[in-house]
Each structure stands twice: as structure tokens, then as C-alpha cells.
Protein backbone atom coordinates (compact mmCIF):
# COMPACT_ATOMS: atom_id res chain seq x y z
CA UNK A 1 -8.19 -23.47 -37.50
CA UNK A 2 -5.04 -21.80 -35.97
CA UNK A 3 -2.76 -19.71 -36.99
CA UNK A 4 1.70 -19.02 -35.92
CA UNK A 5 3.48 -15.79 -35.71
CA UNK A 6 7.33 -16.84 -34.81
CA UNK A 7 9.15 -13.60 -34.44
CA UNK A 8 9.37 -11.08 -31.63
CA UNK A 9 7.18 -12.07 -28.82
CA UNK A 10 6.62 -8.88 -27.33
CA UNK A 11 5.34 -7.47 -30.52
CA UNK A 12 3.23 -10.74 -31.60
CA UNK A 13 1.48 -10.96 -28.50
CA UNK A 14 -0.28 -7.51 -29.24
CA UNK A 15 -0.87 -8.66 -32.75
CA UNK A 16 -2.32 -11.65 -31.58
CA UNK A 17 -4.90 -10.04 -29.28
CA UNK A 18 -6.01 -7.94 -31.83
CA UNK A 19 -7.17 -10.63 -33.98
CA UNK A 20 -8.24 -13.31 -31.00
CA UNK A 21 -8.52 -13.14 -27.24
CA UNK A 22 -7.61 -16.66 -27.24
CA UNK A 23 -3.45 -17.02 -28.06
CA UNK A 24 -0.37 -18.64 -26.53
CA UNK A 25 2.93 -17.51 -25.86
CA UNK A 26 5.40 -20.47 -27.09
CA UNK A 27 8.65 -19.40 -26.96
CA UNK A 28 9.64 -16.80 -29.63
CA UNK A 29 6.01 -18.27 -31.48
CA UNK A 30 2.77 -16.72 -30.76
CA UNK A 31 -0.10 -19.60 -31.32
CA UNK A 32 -3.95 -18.14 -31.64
CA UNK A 33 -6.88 -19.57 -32.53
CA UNK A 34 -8.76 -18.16 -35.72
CA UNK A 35 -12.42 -19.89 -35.14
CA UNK A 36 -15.08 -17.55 -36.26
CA UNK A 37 -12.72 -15.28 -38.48
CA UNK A 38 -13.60 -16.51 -41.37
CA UNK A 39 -17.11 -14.70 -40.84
CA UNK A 40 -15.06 -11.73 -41.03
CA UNK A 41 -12.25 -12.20 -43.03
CA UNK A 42 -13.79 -14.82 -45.57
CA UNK A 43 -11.09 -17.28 -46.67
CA UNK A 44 -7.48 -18.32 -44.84
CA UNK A 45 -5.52 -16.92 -46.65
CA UNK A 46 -7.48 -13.75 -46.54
CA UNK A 47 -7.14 -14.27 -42.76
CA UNK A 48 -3.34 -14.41 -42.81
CA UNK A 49 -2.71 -11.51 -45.21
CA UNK A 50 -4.47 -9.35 -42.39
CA UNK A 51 -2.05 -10.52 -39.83
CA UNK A 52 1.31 -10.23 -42.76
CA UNK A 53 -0.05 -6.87 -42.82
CA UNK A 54 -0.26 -6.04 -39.08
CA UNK A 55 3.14 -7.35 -38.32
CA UNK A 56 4.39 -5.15 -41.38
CA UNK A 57 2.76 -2.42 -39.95
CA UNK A 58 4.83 -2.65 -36.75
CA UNK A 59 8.27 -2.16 -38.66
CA UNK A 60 9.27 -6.11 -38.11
CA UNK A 61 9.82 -9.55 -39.59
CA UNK A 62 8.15 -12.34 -38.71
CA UNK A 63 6.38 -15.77 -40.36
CA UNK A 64 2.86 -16.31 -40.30
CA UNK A 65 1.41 -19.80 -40.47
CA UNK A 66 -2.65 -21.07 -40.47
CA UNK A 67 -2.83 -25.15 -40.32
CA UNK A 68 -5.55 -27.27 -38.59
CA UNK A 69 -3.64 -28.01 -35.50
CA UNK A 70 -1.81 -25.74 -33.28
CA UNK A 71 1.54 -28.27 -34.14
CA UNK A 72 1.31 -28.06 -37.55
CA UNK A 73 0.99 -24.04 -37.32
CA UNK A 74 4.00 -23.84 -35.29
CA UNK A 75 6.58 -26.49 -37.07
CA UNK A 76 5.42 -24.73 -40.70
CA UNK A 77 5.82 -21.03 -39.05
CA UNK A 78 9.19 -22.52 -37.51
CA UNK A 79 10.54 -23.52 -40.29
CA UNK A 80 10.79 -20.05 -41.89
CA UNK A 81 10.99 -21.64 -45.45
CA UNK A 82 8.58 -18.62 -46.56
CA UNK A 83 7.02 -15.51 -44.66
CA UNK A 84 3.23 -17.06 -45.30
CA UNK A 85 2.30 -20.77 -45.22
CA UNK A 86 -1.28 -21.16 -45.31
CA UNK A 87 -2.70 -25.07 -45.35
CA UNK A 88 -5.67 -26.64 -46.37
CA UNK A 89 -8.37 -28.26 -44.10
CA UNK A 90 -7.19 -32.22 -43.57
CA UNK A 91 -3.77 -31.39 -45.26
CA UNK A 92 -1.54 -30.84 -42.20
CA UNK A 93 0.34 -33.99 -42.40
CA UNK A 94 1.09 -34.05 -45.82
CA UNK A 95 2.13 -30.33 -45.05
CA UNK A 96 4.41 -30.75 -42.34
CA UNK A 97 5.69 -34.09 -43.89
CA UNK A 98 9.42 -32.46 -45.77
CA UNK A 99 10.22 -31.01 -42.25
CA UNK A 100 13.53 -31.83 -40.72
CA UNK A 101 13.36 -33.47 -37.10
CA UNK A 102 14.98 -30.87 -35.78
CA UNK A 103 11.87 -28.98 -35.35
CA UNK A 104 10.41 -31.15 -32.83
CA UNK A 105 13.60 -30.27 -30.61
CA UNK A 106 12.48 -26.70 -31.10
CA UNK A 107 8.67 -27.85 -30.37
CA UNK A 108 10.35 -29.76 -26.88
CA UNK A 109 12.87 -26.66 -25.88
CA UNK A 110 9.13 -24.56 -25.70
CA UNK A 111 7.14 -26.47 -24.66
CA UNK A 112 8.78 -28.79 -22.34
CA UNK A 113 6.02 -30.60 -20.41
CA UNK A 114 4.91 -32.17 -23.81
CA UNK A 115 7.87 -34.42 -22.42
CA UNK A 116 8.01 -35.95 -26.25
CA UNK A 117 11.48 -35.58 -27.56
CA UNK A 118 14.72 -36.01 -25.89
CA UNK A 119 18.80 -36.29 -27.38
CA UNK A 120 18.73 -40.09 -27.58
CA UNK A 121 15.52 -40.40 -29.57
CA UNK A 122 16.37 -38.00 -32.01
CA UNK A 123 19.82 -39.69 -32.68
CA UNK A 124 17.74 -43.26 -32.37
CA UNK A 125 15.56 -41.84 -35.92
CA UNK A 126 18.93 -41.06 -37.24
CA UNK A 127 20.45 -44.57 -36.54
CA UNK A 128 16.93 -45.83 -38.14
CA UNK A 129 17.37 -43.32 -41.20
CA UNK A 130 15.34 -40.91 -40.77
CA UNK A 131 15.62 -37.48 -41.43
CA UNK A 132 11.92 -35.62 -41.76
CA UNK A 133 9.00 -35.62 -40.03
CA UNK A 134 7.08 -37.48 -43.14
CA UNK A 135 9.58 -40.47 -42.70
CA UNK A 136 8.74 -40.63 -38.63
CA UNK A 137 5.03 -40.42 -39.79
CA UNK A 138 5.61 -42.94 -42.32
CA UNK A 139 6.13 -45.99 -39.58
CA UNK A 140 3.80 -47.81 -37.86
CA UNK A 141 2.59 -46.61 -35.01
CA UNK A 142 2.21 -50.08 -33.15
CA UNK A 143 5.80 -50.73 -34.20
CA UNK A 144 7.18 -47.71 -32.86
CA UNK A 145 5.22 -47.94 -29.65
CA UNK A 146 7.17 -51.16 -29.57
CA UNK A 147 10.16 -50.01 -29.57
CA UNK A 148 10.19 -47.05 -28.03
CA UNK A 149 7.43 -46.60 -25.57
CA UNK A 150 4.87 -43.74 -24.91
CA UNK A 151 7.79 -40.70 -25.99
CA UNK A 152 8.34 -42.62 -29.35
CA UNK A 153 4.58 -42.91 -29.77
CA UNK A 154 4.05 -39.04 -29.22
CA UNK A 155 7.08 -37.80 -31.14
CA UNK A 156 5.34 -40.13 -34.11
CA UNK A 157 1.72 -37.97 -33.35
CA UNK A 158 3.73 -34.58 -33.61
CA UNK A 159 5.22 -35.45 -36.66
CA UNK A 160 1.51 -36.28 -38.32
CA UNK A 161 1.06 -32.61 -37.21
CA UNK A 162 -1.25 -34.16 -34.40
CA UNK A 163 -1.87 -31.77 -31.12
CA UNK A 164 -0.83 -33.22 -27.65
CA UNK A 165 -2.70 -30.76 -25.67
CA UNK A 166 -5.35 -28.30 -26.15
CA UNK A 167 -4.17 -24.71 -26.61
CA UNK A 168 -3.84 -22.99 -23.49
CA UNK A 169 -4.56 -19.45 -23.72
CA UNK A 170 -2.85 -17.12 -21.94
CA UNK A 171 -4.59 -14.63 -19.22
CA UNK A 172 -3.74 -11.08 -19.73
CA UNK A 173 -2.51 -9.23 -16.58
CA UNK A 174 -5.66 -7.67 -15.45
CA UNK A 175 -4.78 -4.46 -13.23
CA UNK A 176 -6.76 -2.75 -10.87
CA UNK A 177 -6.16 1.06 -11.36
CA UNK A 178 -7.62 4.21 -11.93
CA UNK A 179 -6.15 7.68 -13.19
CA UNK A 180 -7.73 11.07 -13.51
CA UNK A 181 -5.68 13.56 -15.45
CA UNK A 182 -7.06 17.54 -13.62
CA UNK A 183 -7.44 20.28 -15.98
CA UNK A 184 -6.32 22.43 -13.37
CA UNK A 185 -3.87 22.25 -10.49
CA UNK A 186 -5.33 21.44 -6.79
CA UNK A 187 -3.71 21.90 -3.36
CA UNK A 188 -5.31 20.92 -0.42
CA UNK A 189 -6.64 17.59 0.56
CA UNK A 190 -10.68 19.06 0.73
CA UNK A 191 -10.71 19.08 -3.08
CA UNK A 192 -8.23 15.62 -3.07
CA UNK A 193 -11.28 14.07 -1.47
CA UNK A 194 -13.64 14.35 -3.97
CA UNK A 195 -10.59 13.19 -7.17
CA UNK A 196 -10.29 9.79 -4.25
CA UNK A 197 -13.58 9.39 -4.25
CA UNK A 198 -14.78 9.43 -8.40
CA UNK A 199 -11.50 6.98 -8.35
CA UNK A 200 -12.64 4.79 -5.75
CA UNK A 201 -15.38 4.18 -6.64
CA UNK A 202 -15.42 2.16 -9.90
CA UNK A 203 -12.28 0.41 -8.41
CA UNK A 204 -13.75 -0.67 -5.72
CA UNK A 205 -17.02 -2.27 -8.05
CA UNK A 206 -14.24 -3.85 -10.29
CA UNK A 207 -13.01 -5.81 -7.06
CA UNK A 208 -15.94 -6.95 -6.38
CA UNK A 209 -17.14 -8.07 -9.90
CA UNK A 210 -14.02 -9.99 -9.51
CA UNK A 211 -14.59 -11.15 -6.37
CA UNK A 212 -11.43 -9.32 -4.75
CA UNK A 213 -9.84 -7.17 -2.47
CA UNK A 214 -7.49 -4.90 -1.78
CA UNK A 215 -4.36 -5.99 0.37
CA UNK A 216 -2.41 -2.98 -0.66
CA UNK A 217 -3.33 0.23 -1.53
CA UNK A 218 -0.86 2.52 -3.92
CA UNK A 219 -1.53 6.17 -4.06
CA UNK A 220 0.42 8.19 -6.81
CA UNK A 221 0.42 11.42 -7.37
CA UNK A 222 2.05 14.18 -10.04
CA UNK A 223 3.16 17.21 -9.11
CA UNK A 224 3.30 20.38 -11.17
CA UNK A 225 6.56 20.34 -10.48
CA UNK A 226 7.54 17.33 -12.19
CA UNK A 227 8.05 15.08 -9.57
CA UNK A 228 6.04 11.65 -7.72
CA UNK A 229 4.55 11.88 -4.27
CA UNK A 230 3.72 7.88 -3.94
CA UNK A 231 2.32 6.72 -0.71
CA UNK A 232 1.46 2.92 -0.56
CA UNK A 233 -0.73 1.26 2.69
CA UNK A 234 -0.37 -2.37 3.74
CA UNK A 235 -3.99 -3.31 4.48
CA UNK A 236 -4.72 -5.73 7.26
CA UNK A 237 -7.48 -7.19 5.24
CA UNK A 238 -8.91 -7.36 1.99
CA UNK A 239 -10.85 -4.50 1.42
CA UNK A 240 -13.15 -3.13 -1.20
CA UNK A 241 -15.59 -0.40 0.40
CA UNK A 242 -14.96 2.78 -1.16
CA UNK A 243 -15.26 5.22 1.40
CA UNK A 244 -12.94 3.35 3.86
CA UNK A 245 -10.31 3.44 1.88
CA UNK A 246 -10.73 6.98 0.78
CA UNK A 247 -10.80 7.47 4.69
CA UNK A 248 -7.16 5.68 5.23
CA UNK A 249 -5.74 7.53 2.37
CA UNK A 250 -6.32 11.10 3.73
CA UNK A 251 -5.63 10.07 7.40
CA UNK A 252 -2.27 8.92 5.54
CA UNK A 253 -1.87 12.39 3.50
CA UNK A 254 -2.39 14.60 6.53
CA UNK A 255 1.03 13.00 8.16
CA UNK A 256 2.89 12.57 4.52
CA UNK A 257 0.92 15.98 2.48
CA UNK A 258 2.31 16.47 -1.21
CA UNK A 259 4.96 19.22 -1.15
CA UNK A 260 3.39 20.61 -4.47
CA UNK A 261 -0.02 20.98 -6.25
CA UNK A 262 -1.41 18.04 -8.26
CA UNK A 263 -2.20 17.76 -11.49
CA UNK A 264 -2.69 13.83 -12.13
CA UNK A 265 -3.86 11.39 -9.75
CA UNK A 266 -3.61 7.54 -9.95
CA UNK A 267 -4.96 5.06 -7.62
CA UNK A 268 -3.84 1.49 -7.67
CA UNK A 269 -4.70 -1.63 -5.78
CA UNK A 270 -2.93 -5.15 -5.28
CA UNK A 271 -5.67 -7.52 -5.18
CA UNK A 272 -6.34 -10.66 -3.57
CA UNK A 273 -9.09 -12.94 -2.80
CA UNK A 274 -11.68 -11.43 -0.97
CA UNK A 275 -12.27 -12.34 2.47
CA UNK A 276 -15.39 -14.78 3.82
CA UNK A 277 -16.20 -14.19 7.38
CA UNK A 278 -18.22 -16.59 9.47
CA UNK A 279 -19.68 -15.68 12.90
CA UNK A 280 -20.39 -17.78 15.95
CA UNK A 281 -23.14 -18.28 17.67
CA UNK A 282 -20.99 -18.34 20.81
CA UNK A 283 -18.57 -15.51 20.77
CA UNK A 284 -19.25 -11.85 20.67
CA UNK A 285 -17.94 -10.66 17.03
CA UNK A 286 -14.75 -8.77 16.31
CA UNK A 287 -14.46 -5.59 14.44
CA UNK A 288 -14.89 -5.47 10.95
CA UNK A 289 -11.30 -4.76 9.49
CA UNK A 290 -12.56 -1.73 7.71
CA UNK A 291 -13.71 -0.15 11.06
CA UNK A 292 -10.53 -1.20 12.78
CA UNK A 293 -8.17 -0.18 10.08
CA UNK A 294 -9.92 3.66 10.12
CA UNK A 295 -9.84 3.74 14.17
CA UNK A 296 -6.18 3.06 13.58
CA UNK A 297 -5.23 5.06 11.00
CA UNK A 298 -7.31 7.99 13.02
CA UNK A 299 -5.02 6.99 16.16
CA UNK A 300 -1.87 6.91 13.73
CA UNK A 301 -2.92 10.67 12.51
CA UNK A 302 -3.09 11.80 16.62
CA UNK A 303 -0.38 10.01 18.36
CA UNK A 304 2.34 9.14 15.61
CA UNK A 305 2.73 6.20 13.55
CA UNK A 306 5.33 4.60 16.25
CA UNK A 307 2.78 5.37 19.21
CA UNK A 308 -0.12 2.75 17.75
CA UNK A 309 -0.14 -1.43 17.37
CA UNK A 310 0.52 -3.73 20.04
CA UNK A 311 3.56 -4.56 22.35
CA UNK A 312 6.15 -7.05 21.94
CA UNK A 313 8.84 -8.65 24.44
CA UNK A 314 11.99 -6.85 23.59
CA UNK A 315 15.69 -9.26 24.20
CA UNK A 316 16.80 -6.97 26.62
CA UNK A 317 17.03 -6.53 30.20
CA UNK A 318 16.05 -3.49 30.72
CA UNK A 319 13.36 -2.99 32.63
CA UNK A 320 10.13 -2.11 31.08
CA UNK A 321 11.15 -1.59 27.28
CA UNK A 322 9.15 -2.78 24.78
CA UNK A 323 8.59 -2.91 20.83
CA UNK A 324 5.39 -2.29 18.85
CA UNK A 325 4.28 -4.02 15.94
CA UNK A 326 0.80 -3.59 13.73
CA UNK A 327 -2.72 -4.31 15.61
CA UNK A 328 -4.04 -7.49 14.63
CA UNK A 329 -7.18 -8.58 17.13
CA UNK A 330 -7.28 -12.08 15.26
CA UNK A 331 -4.39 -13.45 16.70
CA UNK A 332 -4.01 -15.40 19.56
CA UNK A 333 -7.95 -14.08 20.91
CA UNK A 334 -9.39 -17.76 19.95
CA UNK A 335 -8.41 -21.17 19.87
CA UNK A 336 -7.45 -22.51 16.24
CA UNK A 337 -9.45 -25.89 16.72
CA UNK A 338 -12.82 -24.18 17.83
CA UNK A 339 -12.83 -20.99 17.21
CA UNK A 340 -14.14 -20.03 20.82
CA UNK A 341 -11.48 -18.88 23.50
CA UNK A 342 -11.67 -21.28 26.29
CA UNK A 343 -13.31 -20.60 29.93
CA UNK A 344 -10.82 -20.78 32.53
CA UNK A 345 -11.18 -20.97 36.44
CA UNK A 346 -8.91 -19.62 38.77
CA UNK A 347 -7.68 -21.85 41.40
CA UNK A 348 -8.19 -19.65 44.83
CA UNK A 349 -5.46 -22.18 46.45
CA UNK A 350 -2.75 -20.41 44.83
CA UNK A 351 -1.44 -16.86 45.33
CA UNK A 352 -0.85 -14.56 42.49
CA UNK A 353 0.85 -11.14 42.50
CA UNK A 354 0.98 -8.21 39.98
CA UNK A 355 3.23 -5.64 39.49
CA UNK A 356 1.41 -2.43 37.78
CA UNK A 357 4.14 -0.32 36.44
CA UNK A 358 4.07 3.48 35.57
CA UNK A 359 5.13 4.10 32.27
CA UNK A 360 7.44 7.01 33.36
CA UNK A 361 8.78 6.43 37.25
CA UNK A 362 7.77 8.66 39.74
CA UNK A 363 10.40 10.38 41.89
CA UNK A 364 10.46 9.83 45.37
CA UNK A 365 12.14 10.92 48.58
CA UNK A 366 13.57 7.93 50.38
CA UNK A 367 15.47 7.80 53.92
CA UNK A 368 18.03 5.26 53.50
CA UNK A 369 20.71 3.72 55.82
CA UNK A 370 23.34 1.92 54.13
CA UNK A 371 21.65 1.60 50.77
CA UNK A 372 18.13 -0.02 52.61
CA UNK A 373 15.00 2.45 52.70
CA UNK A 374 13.73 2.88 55.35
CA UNK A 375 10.85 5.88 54.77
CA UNK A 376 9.38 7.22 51.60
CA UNK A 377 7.85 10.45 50.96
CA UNK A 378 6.00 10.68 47.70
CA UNK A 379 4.17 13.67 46.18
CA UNK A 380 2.23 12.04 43.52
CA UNK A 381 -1.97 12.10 44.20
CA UNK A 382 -3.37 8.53 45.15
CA UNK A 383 0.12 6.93 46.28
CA UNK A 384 0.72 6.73 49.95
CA UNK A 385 4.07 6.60 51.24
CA UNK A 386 5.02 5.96 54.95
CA UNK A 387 7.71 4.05 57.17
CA UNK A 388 9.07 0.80 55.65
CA UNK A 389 8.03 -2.13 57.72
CA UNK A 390 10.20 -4.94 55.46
CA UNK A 391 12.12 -4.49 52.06
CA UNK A 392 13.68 -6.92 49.83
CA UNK A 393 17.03 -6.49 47.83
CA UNK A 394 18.97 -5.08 46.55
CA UNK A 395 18.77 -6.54 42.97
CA UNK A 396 21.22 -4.76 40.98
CA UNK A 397 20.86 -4.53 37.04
CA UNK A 398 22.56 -2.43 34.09
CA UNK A 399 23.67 -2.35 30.56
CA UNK A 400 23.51 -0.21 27.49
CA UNK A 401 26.24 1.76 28.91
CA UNK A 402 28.32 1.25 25.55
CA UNK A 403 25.43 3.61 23.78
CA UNK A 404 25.79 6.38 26.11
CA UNK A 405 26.60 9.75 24.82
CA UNK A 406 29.82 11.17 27.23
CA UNK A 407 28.59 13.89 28.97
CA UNK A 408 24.80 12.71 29.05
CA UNK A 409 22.87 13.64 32.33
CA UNK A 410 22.77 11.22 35.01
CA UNK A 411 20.16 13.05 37.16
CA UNK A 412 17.11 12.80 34.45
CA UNK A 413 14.20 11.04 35.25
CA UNK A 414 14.89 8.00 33.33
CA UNK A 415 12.40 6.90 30.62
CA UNK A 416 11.57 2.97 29.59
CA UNK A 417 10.35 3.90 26.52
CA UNK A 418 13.92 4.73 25.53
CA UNK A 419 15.80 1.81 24.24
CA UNK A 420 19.51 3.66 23.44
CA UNK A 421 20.41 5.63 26.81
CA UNK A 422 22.03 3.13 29.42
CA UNK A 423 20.87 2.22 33.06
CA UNK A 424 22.34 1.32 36.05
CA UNK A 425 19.96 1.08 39.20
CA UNK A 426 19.37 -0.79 42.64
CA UNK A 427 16.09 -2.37 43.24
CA UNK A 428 14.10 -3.21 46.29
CA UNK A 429 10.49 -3.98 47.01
CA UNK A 430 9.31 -2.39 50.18
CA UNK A 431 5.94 -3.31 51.98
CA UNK A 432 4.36 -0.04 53.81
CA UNK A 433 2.60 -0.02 57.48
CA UNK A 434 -0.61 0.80 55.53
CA UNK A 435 -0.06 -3.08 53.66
CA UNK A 436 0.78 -1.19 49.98
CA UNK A 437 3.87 -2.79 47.96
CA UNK A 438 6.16 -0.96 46.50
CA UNK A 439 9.15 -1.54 43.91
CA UNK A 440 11.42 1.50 44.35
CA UNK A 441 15.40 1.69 42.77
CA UNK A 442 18.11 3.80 43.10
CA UNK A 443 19.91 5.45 40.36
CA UNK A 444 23.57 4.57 41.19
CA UNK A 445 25.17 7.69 38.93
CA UNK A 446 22.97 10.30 40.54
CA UNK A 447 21.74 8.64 43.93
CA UNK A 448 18.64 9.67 43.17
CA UNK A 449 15.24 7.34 44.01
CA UNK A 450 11.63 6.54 42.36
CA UNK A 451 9.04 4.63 42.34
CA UNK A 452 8.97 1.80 39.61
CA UNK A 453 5.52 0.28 40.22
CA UNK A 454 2.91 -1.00 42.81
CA UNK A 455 1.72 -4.49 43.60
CA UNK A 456 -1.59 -5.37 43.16
């Protein structure tokens, strides 16, 4: 037995999941299945005065239908011809018989992968003189099979009221939150850490009875003062262990703390499948995410969020910039065929050399005759300077000069991190009488010199 609520949506949907968890959305109809309410209700039409009443009770209009088949539900409900139909067991195509044709249109427009009724066909019954659904049912279904193939044959079942496909129930949105409402204000994240943690908790258990995780975390929290203090963390894993994430959310709060006391707190999570890791027996194993996601956000906390991940090649030419982007150990650590990162011997034959560059240079005194060094003095502890026994350039490179601030020191010891302030420099590696490489440039605006890096 199923009943048809055609009316608004929004509004039947609630009705119909207070009467049965199993309902479908179809178009402006709501279709539900009534099995087992007659223990409770007693007779049909008992069963459909309960749901008149509980669409009256929401303030709208609607038509309520109960039939056999989920078809005959809808086209009676569709109709509209009176607010409650109500149809005896076996009696659905006699019931749906004085219905235009029209309605299986409607039924199509809704429910289009029935792929059953189409412009031509319907003007094809009209041709043929027929104008209700008891006429179409009327004919022979070998004949009209016949004639017009496997979409005459199904229009002919829907008109007997017949179902083409089982209901499909819809699956409510099932959300992964928790909210604790304080009696009194707190401030502070000491006392925070206990609200996180009695809200953790139980989400975390209702990933895993689902078999999730989290892939982002939302964090949202009312102020007395009226106003939302959301923060929101982009996992690098699923995740569902309760304590880590309590951990990343504070690390996050003690670089982004509310400006104002709390008073609600509401912890959300976007799930996703949960993760299934397999080991080798070959290769040492990597971090768990939830161990490398705290050491990071601990790292974030000290050094600053743009001071943490790993580097990327930056298009530019100037020498030693570089980008960061999020830590991710899994990629490019292991082949994707075998999983285990292939055992490569160096060839002795042929000559490799290094450059080891200092993050900021270090300034050096250099004795120069027409631009080439010949003697460097440096100050630093564990680099050697000396006479010059054979240098190489000069290679001359600049740019960014169009971002320069007029007026900005020349002079400065310049600073690769930087990736706005413009360059223009001479470079030359020098070999010392003690056999140590150098790469040393000149700063053409100031004339001053330092020491870019050492070859190893």
C-alpha cells in the first residue's frame, strides 16, 4: 500500500517522514510507503485522514492519495479531482481508468528515466481516439507492442496503474555535528578544551559507526557579543581520533583566538570515506596523518602559517626564491606501480657538483680589478676566504625592477625569500688556493659583494 501528497514539497517531505522513513520526492508529489500502518492506524482511510490532518495542521493545501501501486497513488493524487482519494486493494485500474492522458506527461516530466511517454505517442492515442487512461488500458497489449514498441508497451502498464520501478526512497542528509549551548560565558582556550573535547567525542564515534572521516573540520563559535568566530581546517587525511583533532583546533585558536567570550559552541565535520592503509613488508612506514598533521600544526603555531609545507619552483629568475605549498610525504616518495622507491647506483664515472646556498648571503670583502675578484676576506665562522687562484664570469642577471619602491635602499643585504624588491647583480664563481668554491656577486646599485653559496 502507498500513499501521494502532491502539494508543496518542502512541507510534504516532513510530513512524509513522520509517517514512514521510506518516501520519494517526485516532483511537486511526495510518494511513501504505508506497509505496517495499518497496525497502527487500522483501516486506509483511517491512514489518510491522519496525513489530511497533518498537512492541515501545517496551514497548506495539498491532495492525499493511498492506491496499491506507487502510479496509481500519484496519477489519482495528480489529478486533484478531490483532496482524499483512497482505493481499494486490486481496484487501481479500474480507479485510475477516467484519467485523462495527460497525466502520464506529468508522470514522464518527474520522473524522466521511466523513458515511457514522449509528444508523438501521446498525439499517436489521440489519432487512435483515445482520450483516458481506461481506453489505453482497454487495448491489447500484444497489439500495442506491435505497433509501437517497448514505450507503447509501458505507457499501456502505467495506464493499468502498473509500477515500472520499485520506489526509491530517498536518503536524508545525514550531518555530522555537534553543539553545546554554555550556561555561562568562557574566555580562554583552557576551559575551550574541555567544551572540544565532550564535542569530539561522540562525533568522532558517529564517523566511525559510519565508517568515515573527517576531511574538513568547521569550528563555530558565538560570541556574547552577537557575532561568529568560524575557523574551518582542510585535513590532509581522513580523520576520526578525537583528541587529534581537538589538538589541531587549539593549535589553530592560539594564532586566530575569539575576540569575545563564548557562549555556544558548534563543531562540524565534512565527511568522507575513511581511509585503509596497507604497509609493506619492504619499506619503512610513513607517519600516520594524525601525527603529521599535529607536528605541523605545532610548527604552524611557532614559525607562522607561511613558514611550514614544502618548496616549490617559482617562474622567476631570481635567484633562490621559492613558494611553499602544504606538506604531503605521500607524494612523489614511492613509485605508483610498486609501491617501493627504487634503489639507485651512482655511476662514479661521472662528476657531479652541488651548490649549497645560504638562505640569507653573507657579506664579504672582495679585492677586485676591473670587476674580477681577486681576494676575499670573510668574517663568517667555518668559511675560509683567501687569494683567488681562477674565477668564472661575470654572469649578469636582473628583473623585478618595475616593483621597486623609489627611494628603496640599495645597500641592504638582499634577501631571496623576498619575491617583490628587484635585483640586479654580477656573478662569478671563484676557486680558493685552499681548493673551496665559491659563488660570490656584486650588487651593481651599491657595489657592494657577498657570498651566495659554496660548492660541495
Amino acid at each position: 500500500m502507498f500513499g501521494a501528497l502532491v502539494g508543496d514539497p518542502g512541507i510534504l517531505r516532513d510530513v512524509a517522514a513522520d509517517f514512514s522513513p521510506r518516501f520519494e520526492r517526485r516532483g511537486d508529489a511526495v510518494v511513501l510507503d504505508l506497509a505496517g500502518l495499518d497496525r497502527l492506524f487500522g483501516h486506509p482511510r483511517a491512514i489518510a485522514d491522519a496525513l489530511r490532518t497533518a498537512i492541515v495542521d501545517r496551514g497548506i493545501r495539498a491532495h492525499v492519495a493511498i492506491a496499491g501501486t506507487c502510479t496509481a497513488a500519484h496519477l489519482l493524487a495528480a489529478h486533484h479531482s478531490c483532496p482524499v482519494t483512497v482505493v481499494n486493494r486490486g481496484e487501481d485500474a479500474d480507479a485510475v481508468a477516467p484519467l485523462p492522458l495527460e497525466l502520464l506527461a506529468q508522470l514522464n516530466a518527474v520522473l524522466p528515466q521511466l523513458n515511457a511517454v514522449n509528444p508523438e505517442l501521446l498525439s499517436t492515442f489521440r489519432r487512435w481516439g483515445l482520450r483516458t487512461l481506461g481506453d489505453l488500458a482497454a487495448l491489447p497489449a500484444d497489439a500495442v507492442s506491435a505497433r509501437l514498441g517497448a514505450e507503447g508497451l509501458r505507457c499501456h502498464r502505467l495506464a493499468q496503474g502498473h509500477d515500472l520501478r520499485p520506489l526509491q526512497p530517498d536518503v536524508p542528509v545525514e550531518r555530522f555535528e555537534q553543539a553545546f549551548d554554555l550556561e555561562w560565558p568562557i574566555e580562554g582556550l583552557e576551559p575551550l578544551s574541555f567544551v572540544l573535547g565532550r564535542l569530539l567525542e561522540p562525533l568522532a564515534a558517529h564517523l566511525e559507526r559510519r565508517g568515515r572521516g573527517a576531511a574538513v573540520l568547521h569550528l563555530r563559535l558565538h560570541l556574547v557579543t552577537r557575532t561568529l568566530h568560524e575557523r574551518s581546517l582542510q585535513l590532509p587525511a581522513a580523520m576520526r581520533d578525537a583528541r587529534t583533532l581537538r589538538t589541531l583546533l587549539l593549535l589553530d585558536l592560539e594564532s586566530h583566538p575569539p575576540p569575545a567570550a563564548i557562549d555556544r559552541v558548534v563543531v562540524a565535520a565534512d565527511p568522507t570515506p575513511a581511509r585503509v592503509l596497507q604497509f609493506s613488508l619492504l619499506a619503512r612506514p610513513l607517519p600516520s596523518p594524525e601525527q603529521l598533521s599535529t607536528l605541523m600544526a605545532r610548527l604552524s603555531a611557532l614559525m607562522g602559517e607561511d613558514r611550514c609545507g614544502s618548496p616549490v619552483v617559482v617562474d622567476s629568475w631570481k635567484p633562490g626564491v621559492f613558494g611553499m605549498k602544504g606538506f604531503n610525504p605521500g607524494s612523489g616518495i614511492r613509485d605508483q606501480g610498486s609501491g617501493i622507491r627504487p634503489f639507485r647506483i651512482p655511476d662514479p664515472r661521472s662528476p657531479s657538483v652541488a651548490l649549497r646556498r645560504f638562505r640569507v648571503p653573507v657579506p664579504a670583502r672582495v679585492r677586485a680589478h676591473e670587476g674580477t675578484p681577486l681576494h676575499l676576506v670573510i668574517d663568517r665562522r667555518g668559511l675560509t676566504g683567501g687569494a683567488v687562484q681562477s674565477a668564472a664570469g661575470p654572469w649578469r642577471t636582473s628583473g623585478n625592477w618595475w616593483n621597486d619602491e623609489p627611494g628603496s635602499p640599495g645597500s641592504r643585504i638582499p634577501d631571496p625569500r623576498s619575491q617583490v624588491s628587484s635585483w640586479d647583480r654580477d656573478e662569478w664563481d671563484v676557486a680558493l688556493g685552499d681548493g673551496v668554491a665559491y659563488r660570490v656577486f656584486r650588487e651593481r646599485g651599491s657595489g657592494a659583494w657577498f657570498l651566495d653559496g659554496v660548492f660541495d
